[in-house]
C-alpha atoms as a PDB file:
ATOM      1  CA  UNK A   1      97.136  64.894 190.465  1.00  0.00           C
ATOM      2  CA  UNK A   2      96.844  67.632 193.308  1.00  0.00           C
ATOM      3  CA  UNK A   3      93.544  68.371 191.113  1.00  0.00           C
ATOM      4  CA  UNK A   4      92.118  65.029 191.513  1.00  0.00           C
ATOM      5  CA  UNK A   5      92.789  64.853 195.339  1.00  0.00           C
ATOM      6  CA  UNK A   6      90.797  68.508 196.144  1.00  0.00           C
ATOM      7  CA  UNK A   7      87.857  66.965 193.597  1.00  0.00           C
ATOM      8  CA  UNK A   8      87.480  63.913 195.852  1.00  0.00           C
ATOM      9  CA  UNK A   9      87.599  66.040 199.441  1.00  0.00           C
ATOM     10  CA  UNK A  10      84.469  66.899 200.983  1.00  0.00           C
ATOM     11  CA  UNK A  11      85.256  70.744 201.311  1.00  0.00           C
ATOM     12  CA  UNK A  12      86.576  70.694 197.866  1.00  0.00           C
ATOM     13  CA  UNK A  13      87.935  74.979 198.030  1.00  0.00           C
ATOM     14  CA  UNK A  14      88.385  74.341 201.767  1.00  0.00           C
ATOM     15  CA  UNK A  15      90.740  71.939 201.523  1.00  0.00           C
ATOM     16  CA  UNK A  16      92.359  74.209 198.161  1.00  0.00           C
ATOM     17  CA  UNK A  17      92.620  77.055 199.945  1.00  0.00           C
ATOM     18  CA  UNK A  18      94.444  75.522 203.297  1.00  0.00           C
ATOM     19  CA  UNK A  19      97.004  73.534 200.470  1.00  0.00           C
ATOM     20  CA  UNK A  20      97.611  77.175 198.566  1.00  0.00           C
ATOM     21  CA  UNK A  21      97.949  78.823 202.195  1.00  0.00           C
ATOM     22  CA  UNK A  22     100.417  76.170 203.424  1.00  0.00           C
ATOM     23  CA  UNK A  23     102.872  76.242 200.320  1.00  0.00           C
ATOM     24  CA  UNK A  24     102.858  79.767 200.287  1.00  0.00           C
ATOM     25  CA  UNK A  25     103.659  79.709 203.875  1.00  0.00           C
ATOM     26  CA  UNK A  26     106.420  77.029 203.333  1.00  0.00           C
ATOM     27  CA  UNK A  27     107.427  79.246 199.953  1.00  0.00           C
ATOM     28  CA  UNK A  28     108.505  82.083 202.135  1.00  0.00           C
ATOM     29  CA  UNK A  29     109.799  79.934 205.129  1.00  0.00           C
ATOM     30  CA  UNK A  30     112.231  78.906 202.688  1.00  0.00           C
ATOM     31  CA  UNK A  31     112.920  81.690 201.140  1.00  0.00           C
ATOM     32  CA  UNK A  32     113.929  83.743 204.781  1.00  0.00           C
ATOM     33  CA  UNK A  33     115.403  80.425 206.008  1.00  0.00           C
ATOM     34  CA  UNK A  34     116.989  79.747 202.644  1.00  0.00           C
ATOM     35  CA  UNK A  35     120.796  80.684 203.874  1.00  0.00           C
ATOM     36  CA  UNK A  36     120.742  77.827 206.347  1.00  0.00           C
ATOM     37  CA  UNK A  37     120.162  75.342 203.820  1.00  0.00           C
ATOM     38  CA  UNK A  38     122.145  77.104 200.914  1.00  0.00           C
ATOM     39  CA  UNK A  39     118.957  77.933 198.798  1.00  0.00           C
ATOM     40  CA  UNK A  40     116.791  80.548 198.676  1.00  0.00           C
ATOM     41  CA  UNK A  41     114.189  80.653 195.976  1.00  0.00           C
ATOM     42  CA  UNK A  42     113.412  83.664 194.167  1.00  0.00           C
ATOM     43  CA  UNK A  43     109.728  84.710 194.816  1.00  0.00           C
ATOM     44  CA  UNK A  44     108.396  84.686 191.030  1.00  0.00           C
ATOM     45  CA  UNK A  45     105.243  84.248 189.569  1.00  0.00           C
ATOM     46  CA  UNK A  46     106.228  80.195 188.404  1.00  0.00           C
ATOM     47  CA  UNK A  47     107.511  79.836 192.092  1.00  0.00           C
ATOM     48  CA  UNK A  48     104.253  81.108 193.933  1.00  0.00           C
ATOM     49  CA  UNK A  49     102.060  79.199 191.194  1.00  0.00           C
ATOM     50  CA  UNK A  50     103.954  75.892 192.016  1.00  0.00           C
ATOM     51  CA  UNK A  51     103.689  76.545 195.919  1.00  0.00           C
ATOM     52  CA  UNK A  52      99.715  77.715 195.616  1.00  0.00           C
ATOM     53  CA  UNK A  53      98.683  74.841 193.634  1.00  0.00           C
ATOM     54  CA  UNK A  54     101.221  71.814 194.505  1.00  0.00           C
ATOM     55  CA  UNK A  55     101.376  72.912 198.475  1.00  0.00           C
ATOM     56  CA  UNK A  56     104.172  71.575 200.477  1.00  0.00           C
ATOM     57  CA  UNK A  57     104.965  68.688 198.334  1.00  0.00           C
ATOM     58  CA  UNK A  58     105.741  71.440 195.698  1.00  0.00           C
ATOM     59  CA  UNK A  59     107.980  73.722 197.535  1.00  0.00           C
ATOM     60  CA  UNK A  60     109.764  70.352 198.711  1.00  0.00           C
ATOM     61  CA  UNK A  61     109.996  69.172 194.861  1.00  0.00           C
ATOM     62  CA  UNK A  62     111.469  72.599 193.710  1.00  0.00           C
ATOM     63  CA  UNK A  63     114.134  72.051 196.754  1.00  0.00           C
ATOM     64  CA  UNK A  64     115.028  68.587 195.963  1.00  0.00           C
ATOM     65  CA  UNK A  65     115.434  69.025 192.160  1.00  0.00           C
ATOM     66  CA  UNK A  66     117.691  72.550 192.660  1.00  0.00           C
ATOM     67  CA  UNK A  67     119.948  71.494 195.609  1.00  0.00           C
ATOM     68  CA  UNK A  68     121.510  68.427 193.129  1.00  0.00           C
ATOM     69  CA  UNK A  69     121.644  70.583 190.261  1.00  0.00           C
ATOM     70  CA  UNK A  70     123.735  73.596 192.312  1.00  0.00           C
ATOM     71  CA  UNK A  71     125.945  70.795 193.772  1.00  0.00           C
ATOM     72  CA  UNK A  72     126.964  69.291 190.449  1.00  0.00           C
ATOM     73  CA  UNK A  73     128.379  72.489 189.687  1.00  0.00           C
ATOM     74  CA  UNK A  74     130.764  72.780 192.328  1.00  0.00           C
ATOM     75  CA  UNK A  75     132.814  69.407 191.349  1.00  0.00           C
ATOM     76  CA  UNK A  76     135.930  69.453 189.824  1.00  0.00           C
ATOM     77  CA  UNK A  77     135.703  67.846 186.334  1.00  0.00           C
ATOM     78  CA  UNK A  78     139.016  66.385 185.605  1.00  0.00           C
ATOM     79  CA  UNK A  79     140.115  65.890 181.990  1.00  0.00           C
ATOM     80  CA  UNK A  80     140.974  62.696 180.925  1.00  0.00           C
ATOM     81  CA  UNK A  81     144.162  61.280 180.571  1.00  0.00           C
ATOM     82  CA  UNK A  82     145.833  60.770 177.570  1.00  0.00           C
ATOM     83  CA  UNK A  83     145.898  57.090 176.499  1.00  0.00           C
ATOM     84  CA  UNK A  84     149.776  55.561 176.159  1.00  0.00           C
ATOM     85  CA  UNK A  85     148.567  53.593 173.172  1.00  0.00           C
ATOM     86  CA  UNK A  86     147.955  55.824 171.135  1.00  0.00           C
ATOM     87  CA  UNK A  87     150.334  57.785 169.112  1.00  0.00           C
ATOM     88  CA  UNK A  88     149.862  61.903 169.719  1.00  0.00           C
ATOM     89  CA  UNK A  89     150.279  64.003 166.459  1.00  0.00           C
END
Protein backbone atom coordinates (compact mmCIF):
# COMPACT_ATOMS: atom_id res chain seq x y z
CA UNK A 1 0.00 0.00 0.00
CA UNK A 2 2.73 2.53 1.34
CA UNK A 3 4.42 1.24 -2.09
CA UNK A 4 1.68 2.34 -4.24
CA UNK A 5 1.35 5.84 -2.58
CA UNK A 6 5.45 6.79 -3.11
CA UNK A 7 4.85 5.29 -6.97
CA UNK A 8 2.09 7.86 -7.56
CA UNK A 9 4.12 11.05 -5.80
CA UNK A 10 5.92 13.29 -7.97
CA UNK A 11 9.34 13.01 -6.04
CA UNK A 12 8.85 9.36 -5.84
CA UNK A 13 12.51 8.73 -3.31
CA UNK A 14 11.81 12.25 -2.01
CA UNK A 15 8.80 11.62 -0.63
CA UNK A 16 10.42 7.74 0.55
CA UNK A 17 13.07 9.09 2.12
CA UNK A 18 11.10 11.97 4.30
CA UNK A 19 8.39 8.77 5.25
CA UNK A 20 11.64 6.42 6.32
CA UNK A 21 13.15 9.64 8.14
CA UNK A 22 9.89 10.42 9.98
CA UNK A 23 9.17 6.77 11.35
CA UNK A 24 12.52 6.40 12.35
CA UNK A 25 12.27 9.63 14.10
CA UNK A 26 8.86 8.63 15.69
CA UNK A 27 10.62 4.90 16.28
CA UNK A 28 13.02 6.42 18.71
CA UNK A 29 10.62 9.15 20.13
CA UNK A 30 8.86 6.26 21.35
CA UNK A 31 11.28 4.32 22.34
CA UNK A 32 12.97 7.33 24.90
CA UNK A 33 9.38 8.44 25.64
CA UNK A 34 8.21 4.85 25.93
CA UNK A 35 7.95 4.92 30.03
CA UNK A 36 5.28 7.58 29.86
CA UNK A 37 3.06 5.56 27.88
CA UNK A 38 4.09 2.07 29.37
CA UNK A 39 5.83 0.82 26.10
CA UNK A 40 8.98 1.03 24.84
CA UNK A 41 9.84 -0.87 21.72
CA UNK A 42 12.93 -2.69 21.37
CA UNK A 43 15.06 -1.18 18.49
CA UNK A 44 15.40 -4.45 16.19
CA UNK A 45 15.93 -4.95 12.76
CA UNK A 46 11.75 -5.94 12.15
CA UNK A 47 11.07 -2.71 14.28
CA UNK A 48 13.30 -0.20 12.20
CA UNK A 49 12.12 -2.04 8.86
CA UNK A 50 8.40 -1.44 9.86
CA UNK A 51 9.15 2.31 10.93
CA UNK A 52 11.48 2.97 7.55
CA UNK A 53 9.03 1.64 5.21
CA UNK A 54 5.39 2.09 6.90
CA UNK A 55 6.43 5.74 8.49
CA UNK A 56 4.33 7.04 11.23
CA UNK A 57 1.31 5.06 10.50
CA UNK A 58 3.66 2.05 11.26
CA UNK A 59 5.17 2.98 14.49
CA UNK A 60 1.43 3.96 15.48
CA UNK A 61 0.19 0.33 14.24
CA UNK A 62 2.98 -1.51 16.25
CA UNK A 63 1.68 0.74 19.40
CA UNK A 64 -1.90 0.09 18.98
CA UNK A 65 -1.65 -3.71 18.39
CA UNK A 66 1.02 -4.19 21.62
CA UNK A 67 -0.64 -1.86 24.22
CA UNK A 68 -4.07 -4.36 24.04
CA UNK A 69 -2.09 -7.35 23.97
CA UNK A 70 0.16 -6.25 27.34
CA UNK A 71 -3.17 -5.17 28.96
CA UNK A 72 -4.95 -8.48 28.51
CA UNK A 73 -2.35 -9.91 30.51
CA UNK A 74 -2.77 -8.05 33.53
CA UNK A 75 -6.62 -9.20 34.14
CA UNK A 76 -7.55 -11.51 36.56
CA UNK A 77 -9.05 -14.63 34.89
CA UNK A 78 -11.47 -16.08 37.28
CA UNK A 79 -12.32 -19.79 37.10
CA UNK A 80 -15.64 -20.72 36.66
CA UNK A 81 -17.96 -21.78 39.06
CA UNK A 82 -19.00 -25.05 39.57
CA UNK A 83 -22.53 -25.73 38.26
CA UNK A 84 -25.18 -26.95 41.26
CA UNK A 85 -26.72 -29.29 38.73
CA UNK A 86 -24.44 -31.30 38.23
CA UNK A 87 -23.32 -34.07 40.39
CA UNK A 88 -19.25 -33.77 41.33
CA UNK A 89 -17.42 -37.21 41.39
Amino acid sequence: MMFLYYMRRVHKIRSFLAGACSGLLALLLVHYAGTWIGYSPALNLLHVLQAGILGVPGVILMVCCTLPSEKLGQIKRTPPKRCPFFIQH
